[in-house]
N, C-alpha and C. Protein backbone atom coordinates (compact mmCIF):
# COMPACT_ATOMS: atom_id res chain seq x y z
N UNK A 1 -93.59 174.02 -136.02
CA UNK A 1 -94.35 172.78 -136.02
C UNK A 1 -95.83 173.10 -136.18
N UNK A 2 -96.65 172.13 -137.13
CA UNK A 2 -97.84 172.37 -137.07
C UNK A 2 -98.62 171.88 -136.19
N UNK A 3 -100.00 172.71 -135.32
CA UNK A 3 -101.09 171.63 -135.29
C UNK A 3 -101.59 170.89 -135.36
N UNK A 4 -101.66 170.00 -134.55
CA UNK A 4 -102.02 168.42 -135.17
C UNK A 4 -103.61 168.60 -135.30
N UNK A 5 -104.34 167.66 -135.92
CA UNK A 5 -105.48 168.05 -136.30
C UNK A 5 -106.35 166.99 -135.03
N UNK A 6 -107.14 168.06 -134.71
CA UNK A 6 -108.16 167.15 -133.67
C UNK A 6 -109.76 167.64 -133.83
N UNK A 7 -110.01 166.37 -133.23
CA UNK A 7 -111.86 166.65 -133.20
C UNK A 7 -111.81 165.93 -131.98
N UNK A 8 -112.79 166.71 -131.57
CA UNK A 8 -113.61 165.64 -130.29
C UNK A 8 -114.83 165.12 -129.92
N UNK A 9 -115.25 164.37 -129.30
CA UNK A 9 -116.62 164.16 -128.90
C UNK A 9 -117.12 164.52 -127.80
N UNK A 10 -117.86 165.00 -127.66
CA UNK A 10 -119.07 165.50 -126.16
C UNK A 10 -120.19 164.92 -126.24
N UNK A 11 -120.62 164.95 -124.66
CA UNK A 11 -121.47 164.22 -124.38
C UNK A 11 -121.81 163.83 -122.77
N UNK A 12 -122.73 164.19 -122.48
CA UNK A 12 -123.08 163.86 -120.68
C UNK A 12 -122.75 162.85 -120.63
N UNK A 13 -122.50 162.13 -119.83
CA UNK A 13 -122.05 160.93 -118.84
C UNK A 13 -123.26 159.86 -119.33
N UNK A 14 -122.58 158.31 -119.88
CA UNK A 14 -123.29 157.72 -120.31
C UNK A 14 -123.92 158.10 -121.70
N UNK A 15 -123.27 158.73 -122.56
CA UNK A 15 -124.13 159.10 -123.94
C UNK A 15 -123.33 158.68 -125.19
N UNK A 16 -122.14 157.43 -124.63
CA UNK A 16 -121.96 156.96 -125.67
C UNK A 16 -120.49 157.62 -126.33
N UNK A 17 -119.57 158.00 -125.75
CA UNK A 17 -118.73 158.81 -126.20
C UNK A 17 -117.38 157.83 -126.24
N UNK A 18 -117.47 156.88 -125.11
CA UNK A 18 -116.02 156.00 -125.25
C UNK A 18 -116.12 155.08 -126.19
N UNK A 19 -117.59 154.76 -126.27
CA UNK A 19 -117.26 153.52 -127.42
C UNK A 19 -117.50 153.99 -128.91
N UNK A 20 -117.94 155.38 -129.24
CA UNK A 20 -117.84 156.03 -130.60
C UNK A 20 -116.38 156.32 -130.50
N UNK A 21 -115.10 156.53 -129.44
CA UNK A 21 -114.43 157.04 -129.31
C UNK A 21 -113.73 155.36 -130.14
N UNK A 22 -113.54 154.97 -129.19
CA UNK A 22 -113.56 153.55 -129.77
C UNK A 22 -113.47 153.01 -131.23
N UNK A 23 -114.61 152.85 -131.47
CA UNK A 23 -115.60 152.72 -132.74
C UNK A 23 -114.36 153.44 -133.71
N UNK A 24 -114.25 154.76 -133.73
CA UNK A 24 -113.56 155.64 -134.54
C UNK A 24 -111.76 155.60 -134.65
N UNK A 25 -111.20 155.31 -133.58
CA UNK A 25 -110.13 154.98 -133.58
C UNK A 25 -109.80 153.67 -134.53
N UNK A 26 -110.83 152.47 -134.37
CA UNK A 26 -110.41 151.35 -135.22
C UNK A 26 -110.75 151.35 -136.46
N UNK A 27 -111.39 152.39 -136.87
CA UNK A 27 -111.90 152.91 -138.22
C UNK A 27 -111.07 153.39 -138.61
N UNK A 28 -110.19 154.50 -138.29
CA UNK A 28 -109.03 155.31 -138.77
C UNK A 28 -107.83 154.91 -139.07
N UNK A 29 -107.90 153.82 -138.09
CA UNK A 29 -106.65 153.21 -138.08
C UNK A 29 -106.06 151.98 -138.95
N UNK A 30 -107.66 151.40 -138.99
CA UNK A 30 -108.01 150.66 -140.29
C UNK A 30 -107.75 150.86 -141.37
N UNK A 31 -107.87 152.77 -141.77
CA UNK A 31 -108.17 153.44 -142.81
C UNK A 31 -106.57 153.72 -143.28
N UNK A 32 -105.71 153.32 -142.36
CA UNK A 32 -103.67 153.98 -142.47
C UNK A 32 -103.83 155.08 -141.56
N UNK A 33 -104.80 155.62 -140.80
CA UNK A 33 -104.26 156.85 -140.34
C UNK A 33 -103.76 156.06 -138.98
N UNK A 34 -102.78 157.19 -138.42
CA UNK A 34 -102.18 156.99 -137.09
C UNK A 34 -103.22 157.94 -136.09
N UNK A 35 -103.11 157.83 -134.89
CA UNK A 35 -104.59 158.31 -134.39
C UNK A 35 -103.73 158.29 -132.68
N UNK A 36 -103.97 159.25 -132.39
CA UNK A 36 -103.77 159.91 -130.82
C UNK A 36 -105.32 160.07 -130.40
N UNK A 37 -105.29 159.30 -128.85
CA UNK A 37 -106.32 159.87 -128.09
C UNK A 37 -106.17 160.56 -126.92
N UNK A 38 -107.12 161.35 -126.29
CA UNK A 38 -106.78 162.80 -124.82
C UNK A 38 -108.45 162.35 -124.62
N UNK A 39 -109.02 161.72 -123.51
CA UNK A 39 -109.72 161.55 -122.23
C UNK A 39 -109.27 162.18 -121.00
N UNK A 40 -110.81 163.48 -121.45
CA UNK A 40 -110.35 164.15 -119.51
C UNK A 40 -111.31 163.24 -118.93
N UNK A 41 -110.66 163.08 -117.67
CA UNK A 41 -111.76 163.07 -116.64
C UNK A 41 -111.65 163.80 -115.77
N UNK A 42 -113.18 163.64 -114.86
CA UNK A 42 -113.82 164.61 -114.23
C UNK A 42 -113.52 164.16 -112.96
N UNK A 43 -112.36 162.63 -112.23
CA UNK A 43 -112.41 162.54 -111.24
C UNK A 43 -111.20 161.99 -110.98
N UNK A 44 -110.58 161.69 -109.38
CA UNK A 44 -109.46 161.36 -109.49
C UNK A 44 -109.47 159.78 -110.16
N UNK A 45 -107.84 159.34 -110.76
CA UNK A 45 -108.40 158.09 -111.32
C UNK A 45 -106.36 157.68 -111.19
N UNK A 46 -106.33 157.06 -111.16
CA UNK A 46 -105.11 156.33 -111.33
C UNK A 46 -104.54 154.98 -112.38
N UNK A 47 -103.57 155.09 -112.86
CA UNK A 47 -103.00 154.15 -113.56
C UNK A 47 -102.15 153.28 -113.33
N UNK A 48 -101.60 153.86 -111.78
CA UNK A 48 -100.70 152.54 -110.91
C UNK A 48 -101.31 151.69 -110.28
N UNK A 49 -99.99 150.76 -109.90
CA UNK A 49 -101.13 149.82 -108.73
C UNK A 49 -100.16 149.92 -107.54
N UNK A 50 -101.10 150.15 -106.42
CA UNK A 50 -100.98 150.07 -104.82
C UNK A 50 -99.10 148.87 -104.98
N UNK A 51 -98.27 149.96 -104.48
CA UNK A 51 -97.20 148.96 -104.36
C UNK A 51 -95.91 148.56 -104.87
N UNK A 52 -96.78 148.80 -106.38
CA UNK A 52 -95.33 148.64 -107.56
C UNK A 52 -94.25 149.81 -107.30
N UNK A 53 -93.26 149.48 -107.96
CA UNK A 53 -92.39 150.09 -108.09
C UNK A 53 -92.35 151.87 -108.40
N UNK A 54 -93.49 151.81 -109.47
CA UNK A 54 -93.57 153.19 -109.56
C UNK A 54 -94.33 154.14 -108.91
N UNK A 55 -95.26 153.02 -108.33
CA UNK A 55 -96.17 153.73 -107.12
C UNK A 55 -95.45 154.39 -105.88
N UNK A 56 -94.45 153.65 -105.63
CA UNK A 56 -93.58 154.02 -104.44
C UNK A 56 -92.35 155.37 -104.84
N UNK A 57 -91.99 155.27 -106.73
CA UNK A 57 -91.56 156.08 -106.79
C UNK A 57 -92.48 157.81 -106.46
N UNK A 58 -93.76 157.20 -106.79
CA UNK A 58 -94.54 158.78 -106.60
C UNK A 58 -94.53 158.96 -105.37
N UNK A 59 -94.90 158.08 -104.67
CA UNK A 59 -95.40 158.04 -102.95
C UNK A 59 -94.26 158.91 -102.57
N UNK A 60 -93.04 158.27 -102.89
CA UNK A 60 -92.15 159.58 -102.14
C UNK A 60 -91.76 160.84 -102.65
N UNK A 61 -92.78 161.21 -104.03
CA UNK A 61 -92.31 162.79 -104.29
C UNK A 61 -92.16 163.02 -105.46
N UNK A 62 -91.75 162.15 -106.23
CA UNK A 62 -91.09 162.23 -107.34
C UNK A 62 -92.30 162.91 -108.32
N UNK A 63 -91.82 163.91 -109.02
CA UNK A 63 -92.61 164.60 -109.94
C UNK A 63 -93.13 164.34 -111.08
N UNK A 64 -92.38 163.44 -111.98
CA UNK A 64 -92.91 162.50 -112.97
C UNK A 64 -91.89 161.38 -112.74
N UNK A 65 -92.77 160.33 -112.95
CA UNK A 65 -92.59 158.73 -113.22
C UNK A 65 -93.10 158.18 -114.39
N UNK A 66 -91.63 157.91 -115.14
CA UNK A 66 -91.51 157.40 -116.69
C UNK A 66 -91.68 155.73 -116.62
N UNK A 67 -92.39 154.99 -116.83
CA UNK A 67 -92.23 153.24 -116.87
C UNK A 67 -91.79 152.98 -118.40
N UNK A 68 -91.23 152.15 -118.79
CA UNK A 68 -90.93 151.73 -119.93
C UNK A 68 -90.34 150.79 -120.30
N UNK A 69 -90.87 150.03 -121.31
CA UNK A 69 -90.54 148.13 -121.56
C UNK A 69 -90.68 148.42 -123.10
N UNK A 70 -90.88 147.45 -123.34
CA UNK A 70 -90.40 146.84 -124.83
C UNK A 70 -91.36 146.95 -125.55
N UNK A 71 -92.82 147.49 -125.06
CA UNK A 71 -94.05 147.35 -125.90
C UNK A 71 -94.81 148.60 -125.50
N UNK A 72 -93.81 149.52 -124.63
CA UNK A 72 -94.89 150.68 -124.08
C UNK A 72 -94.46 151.45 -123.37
N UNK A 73 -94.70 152.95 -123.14
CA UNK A 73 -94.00 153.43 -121.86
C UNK A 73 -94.95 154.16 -121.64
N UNK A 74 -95.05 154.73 -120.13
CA UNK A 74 -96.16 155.56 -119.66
C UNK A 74 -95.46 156.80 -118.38
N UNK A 75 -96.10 158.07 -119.11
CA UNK A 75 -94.96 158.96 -118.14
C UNK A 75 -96.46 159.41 -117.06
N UNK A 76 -96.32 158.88 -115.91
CA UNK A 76 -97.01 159.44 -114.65
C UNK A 76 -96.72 161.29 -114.60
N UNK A 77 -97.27 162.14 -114.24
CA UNK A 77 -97.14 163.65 -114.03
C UNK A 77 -97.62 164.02 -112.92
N UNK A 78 -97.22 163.93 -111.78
CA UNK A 78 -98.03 164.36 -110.75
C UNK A 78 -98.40 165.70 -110.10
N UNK A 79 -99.55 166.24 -110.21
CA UNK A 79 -99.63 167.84 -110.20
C UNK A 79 -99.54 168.36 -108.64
N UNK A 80 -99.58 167.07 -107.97
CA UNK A 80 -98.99 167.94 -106.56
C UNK A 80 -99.97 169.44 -106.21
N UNK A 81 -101.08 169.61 -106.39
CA UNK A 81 -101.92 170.97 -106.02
C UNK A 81 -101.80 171.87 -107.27
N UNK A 82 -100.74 171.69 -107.79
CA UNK A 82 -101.07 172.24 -109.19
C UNK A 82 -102.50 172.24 -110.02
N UNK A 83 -102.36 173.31 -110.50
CA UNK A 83 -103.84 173.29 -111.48
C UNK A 83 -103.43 172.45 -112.59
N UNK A 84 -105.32 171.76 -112.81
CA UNK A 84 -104.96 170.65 -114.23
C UNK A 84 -104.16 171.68 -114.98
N UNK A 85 -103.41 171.08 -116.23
CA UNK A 85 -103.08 171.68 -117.03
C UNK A 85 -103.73 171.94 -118.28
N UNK A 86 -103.51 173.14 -118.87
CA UNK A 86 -104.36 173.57 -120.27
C UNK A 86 -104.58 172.53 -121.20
N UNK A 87 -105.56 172.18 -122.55
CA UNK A 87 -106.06 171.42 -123.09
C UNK A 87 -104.63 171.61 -123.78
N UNK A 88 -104.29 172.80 -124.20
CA UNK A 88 -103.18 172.94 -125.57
C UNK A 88 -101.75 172.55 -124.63
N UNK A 89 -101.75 172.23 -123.55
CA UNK A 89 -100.08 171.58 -122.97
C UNK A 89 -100.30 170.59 -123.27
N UNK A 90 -101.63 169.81 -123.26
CA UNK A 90 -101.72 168.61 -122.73
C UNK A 90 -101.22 168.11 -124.58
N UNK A 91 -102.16 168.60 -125.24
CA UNK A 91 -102.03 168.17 -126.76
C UNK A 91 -100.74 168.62 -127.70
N UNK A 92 -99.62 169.29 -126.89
CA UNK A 92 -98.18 170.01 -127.21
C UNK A 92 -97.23 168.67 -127.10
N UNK A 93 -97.85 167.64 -126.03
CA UNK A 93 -97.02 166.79 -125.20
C UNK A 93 -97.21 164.83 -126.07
N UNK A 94 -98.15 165.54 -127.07
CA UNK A 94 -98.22 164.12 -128.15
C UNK A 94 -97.15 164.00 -129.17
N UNK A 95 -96.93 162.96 -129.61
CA UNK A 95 -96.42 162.77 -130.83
C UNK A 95 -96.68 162.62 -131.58
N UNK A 96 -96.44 163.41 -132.61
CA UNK A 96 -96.99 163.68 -134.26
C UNK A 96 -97.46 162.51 -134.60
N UNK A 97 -98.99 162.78 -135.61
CA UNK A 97 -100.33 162.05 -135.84
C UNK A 97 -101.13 162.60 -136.88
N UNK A 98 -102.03 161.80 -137.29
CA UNK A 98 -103.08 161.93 -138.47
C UNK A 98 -103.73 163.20 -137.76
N UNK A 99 -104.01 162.47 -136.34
CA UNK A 99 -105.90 163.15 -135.87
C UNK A 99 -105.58 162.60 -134.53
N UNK A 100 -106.14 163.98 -133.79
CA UNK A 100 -105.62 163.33 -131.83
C UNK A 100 -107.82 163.75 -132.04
N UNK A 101 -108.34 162.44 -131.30
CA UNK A 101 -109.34 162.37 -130.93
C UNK A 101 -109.76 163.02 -129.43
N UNK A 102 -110.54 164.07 -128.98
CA UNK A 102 -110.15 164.14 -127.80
C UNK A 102 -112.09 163.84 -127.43
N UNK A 103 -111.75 162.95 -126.16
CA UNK A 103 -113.31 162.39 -125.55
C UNK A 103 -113.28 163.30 -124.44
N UNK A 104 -114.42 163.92 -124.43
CA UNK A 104 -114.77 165.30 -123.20
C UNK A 104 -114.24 166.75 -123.67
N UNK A 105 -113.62 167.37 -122.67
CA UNK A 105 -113.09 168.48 -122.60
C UNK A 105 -114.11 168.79 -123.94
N UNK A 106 -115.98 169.34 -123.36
CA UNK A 106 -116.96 169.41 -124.30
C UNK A 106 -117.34 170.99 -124.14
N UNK A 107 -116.23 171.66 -123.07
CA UNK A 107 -115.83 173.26 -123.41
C UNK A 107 -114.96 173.29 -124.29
N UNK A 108 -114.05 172.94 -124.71
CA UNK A 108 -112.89 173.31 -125.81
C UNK A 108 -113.60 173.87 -127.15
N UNK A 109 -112.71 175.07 -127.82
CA UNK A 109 -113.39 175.66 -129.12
C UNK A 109 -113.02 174.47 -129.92
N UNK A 110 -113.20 173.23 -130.56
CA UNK A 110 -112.40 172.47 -131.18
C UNK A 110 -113.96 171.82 -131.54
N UNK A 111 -113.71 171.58 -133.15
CA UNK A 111 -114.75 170.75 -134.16
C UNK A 111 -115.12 169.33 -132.88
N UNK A 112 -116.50 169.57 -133.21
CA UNK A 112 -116.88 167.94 -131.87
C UNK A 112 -118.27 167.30 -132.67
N UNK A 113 -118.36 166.53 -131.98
CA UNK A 113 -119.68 165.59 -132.31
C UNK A 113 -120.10 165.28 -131.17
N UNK A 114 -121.93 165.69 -131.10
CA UNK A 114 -121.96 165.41 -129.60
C UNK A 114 -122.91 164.00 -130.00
N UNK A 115 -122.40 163.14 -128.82
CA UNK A 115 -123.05 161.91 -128.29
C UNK A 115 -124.05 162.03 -127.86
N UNK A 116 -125.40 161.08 -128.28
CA UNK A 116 -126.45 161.47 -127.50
C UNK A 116 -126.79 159.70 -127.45
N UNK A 117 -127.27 159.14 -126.38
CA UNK A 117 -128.08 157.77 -126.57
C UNK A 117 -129.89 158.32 -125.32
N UNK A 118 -130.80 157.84 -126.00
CA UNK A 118 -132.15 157.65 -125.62
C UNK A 118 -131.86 157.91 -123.77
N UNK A 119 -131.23 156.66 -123.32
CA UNK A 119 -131.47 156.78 -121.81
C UNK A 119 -130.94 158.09 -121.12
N UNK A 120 -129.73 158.63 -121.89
CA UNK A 120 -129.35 159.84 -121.34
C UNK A 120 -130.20 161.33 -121.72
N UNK A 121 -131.63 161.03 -122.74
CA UNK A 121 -132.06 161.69 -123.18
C UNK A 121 -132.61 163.72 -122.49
N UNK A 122 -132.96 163.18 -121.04
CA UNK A 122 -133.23 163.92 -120.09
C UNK A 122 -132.14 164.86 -120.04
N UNK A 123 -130.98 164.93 -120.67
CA UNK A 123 -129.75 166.06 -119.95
C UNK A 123 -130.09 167.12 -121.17
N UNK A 124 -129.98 168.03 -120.91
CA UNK A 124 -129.79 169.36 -122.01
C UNK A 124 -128.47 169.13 -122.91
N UNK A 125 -129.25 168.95 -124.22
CA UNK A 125 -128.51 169.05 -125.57
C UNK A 125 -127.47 169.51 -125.25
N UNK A 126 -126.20 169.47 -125.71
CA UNK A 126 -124.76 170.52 -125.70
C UNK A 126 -124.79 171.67 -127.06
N UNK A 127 -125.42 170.70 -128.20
CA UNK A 127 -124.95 171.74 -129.27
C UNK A 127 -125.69 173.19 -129.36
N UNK A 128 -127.44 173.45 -128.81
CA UNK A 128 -127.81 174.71 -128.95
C UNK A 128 -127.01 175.87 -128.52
N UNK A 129 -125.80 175.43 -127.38
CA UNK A 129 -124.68 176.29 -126.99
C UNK A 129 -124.09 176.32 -127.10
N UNK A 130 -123.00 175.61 -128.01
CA UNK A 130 -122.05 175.16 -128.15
C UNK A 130 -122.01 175.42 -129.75
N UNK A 131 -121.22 176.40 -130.35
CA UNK A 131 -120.94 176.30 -131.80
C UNK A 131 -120.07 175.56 -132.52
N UNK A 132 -119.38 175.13 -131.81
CA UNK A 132 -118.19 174.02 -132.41
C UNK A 132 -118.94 172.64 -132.13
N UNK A 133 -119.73 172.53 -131.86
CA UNK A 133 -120.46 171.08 -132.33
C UNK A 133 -120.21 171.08 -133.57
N UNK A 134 -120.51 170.05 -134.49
CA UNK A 134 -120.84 170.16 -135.82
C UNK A 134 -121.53 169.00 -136.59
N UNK A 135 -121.95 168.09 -135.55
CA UNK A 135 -122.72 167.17 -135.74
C UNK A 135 -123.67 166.77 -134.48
N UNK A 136 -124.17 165.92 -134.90
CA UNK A 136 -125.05 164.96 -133.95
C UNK A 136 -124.72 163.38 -133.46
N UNK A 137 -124.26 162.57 -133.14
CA UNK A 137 -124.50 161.12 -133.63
C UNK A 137 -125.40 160.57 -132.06
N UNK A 138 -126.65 159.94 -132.60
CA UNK A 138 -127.94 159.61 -131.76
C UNK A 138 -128.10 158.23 -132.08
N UNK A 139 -128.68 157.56 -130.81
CA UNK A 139 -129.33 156.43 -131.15
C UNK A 139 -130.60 156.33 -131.03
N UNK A 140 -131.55 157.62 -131.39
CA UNK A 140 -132.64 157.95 -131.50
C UNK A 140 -133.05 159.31 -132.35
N UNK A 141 -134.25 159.31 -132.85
CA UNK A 141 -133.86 160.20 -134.06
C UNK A 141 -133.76 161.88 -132.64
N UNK A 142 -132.99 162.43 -133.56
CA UNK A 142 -133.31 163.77 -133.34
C UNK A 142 -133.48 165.06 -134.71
N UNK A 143 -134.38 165.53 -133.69
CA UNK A 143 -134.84 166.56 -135.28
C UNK A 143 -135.64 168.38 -134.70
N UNK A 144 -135.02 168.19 -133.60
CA UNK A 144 -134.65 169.55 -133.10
C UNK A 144 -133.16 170.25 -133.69
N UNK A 145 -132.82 169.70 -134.66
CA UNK A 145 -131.31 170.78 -134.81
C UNK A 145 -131.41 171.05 -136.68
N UNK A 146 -130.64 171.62 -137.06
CA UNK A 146 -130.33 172.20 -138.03
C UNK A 146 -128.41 171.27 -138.56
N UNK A 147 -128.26 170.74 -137.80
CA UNK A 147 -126.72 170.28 -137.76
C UNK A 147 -127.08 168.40 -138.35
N UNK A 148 -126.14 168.00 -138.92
CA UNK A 148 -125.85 166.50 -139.57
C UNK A 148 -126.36 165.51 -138.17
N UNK A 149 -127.32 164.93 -138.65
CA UNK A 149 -126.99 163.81 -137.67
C UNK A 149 -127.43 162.49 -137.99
N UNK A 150 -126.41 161.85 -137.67
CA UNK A 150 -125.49 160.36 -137.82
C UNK A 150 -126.38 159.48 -136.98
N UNK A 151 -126.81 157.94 -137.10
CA UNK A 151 -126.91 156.66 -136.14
C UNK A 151 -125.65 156.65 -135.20
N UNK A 152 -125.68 157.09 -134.08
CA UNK A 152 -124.14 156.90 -133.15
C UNK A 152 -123.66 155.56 -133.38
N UNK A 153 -124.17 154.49 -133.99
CA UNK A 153 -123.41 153.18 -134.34
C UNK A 153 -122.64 153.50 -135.83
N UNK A 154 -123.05 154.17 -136.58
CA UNK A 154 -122.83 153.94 -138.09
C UNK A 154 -121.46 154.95 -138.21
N UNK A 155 -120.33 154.23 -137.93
CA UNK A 155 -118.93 155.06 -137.38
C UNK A 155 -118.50 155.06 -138.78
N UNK A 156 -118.79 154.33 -139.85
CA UNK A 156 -118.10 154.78 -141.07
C UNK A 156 -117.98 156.31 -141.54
N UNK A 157 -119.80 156.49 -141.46
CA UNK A 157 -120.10 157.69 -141.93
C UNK A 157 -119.57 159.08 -140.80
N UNK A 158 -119.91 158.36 -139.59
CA UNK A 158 -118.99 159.80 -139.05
C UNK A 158 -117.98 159.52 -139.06
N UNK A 159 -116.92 158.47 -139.49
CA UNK A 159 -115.55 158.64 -139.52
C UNK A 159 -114.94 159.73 -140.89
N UNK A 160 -116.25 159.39 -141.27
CA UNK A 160 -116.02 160.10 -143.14
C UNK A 160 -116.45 161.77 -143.19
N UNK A 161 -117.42 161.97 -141.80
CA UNK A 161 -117.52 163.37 -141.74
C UNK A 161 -116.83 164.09 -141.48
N UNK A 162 -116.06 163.30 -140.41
CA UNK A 162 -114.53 163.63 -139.01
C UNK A 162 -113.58 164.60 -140.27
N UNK A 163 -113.41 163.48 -140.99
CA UNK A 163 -112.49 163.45 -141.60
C UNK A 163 -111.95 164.09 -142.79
N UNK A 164 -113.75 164.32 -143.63
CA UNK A 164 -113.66 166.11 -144.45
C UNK A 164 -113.84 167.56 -143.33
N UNK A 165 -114.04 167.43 -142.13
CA UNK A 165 -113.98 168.39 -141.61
C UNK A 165 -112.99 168.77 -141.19
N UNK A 166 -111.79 167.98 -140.79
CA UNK A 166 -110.39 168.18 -140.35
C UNK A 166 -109.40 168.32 -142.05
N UNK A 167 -109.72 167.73 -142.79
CA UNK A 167 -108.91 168.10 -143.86
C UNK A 167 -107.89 166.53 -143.77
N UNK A 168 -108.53 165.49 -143.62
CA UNK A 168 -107.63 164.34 -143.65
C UNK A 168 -107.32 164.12 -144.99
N UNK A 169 -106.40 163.71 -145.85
CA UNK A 169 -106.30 163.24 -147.09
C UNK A 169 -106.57 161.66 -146.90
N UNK A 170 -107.30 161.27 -148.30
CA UNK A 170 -107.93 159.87 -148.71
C UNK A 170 -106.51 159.10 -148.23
N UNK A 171 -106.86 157.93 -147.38
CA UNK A 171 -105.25 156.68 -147.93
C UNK A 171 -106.32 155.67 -148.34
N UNK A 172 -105.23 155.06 -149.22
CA UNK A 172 -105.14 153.60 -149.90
C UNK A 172 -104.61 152.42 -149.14
């Protein structure tokens, strides 16, 4: 089986990464491609609610909790003290796709675009360290880099950069 092809976005907290994340998904998808997304986060966060059925299945132990209806299913994984798991389990565990977008995980060696907006301006750049950057997208100019950089609104054009950099073929 091959690699599915991914890019991701980085970006400090607040710099604009969910809604380019966003932005780009309805572009692609627009475009015929099929499109997987992978959001780490950095804190605990939950997808049940206090009570339901499947909440109670975890509460007592259960190691994964599968939900599934007619429009969706969602498999709970509970790591129980386990360490997170690797970026490449996590992206082993998708189903075949154009392009898995991944928002964060802004250590991974994987082609990225880092997010930058004005108010978050104060945090240290990612790309001077980071070689798998390969763009910019700002909502203020920047002109400290040597690397492409995009209006973080103007998602056509980085959908169109994404997309010769991964090797997407044109659809109709």
């Amino acid at each position: 089986m091959t690699a599915p092809k991914v890019f991701g976005i980085a970006g400090w907290k607040n710099s604009g990464k969910t809604g380019l994340a966003v932005r780009l998904v309805t572009e692609f998808t627009r475009r015929g491609y099929k499109i997987s997304t992978i959001k780490h986060a950095h804190h605990d966060f939950d997808i049940d609610k206090v009570g339901a059925d499947s909440y109670r299945h975890r509460q007592a132990g259960a190691h994964e909790v599968t939900i599934v209806s007619g429009t969706r299913y969602a498999i709970m994984h509970e790591l129980r003290g386990a360490p997170e798991p690797a970026f490449e389990e996590i992206l082993a565990r998708l189903a075949p796709c154009d392009l898995v977008l991944i928002e964060g995980y802004k250590r991974e060696p994987i082609p990225k675009i880092e997010a930058r907006r004005l108010e978050a301006a104060n945090r240290t750049p990612l790309a001077p360290d980071d070689p798998h950057i390969a763009a910019i997208a700002a909502d203020h100019p920047v002109t400290d880099t040597a690397l492409p950089v995009f209006d973080l609104d103007d998602t056509a054009a980085i959908a169109d950069f994404i997309a010769e950099i991964v090797g997407l073929e044109a659809r109709r």
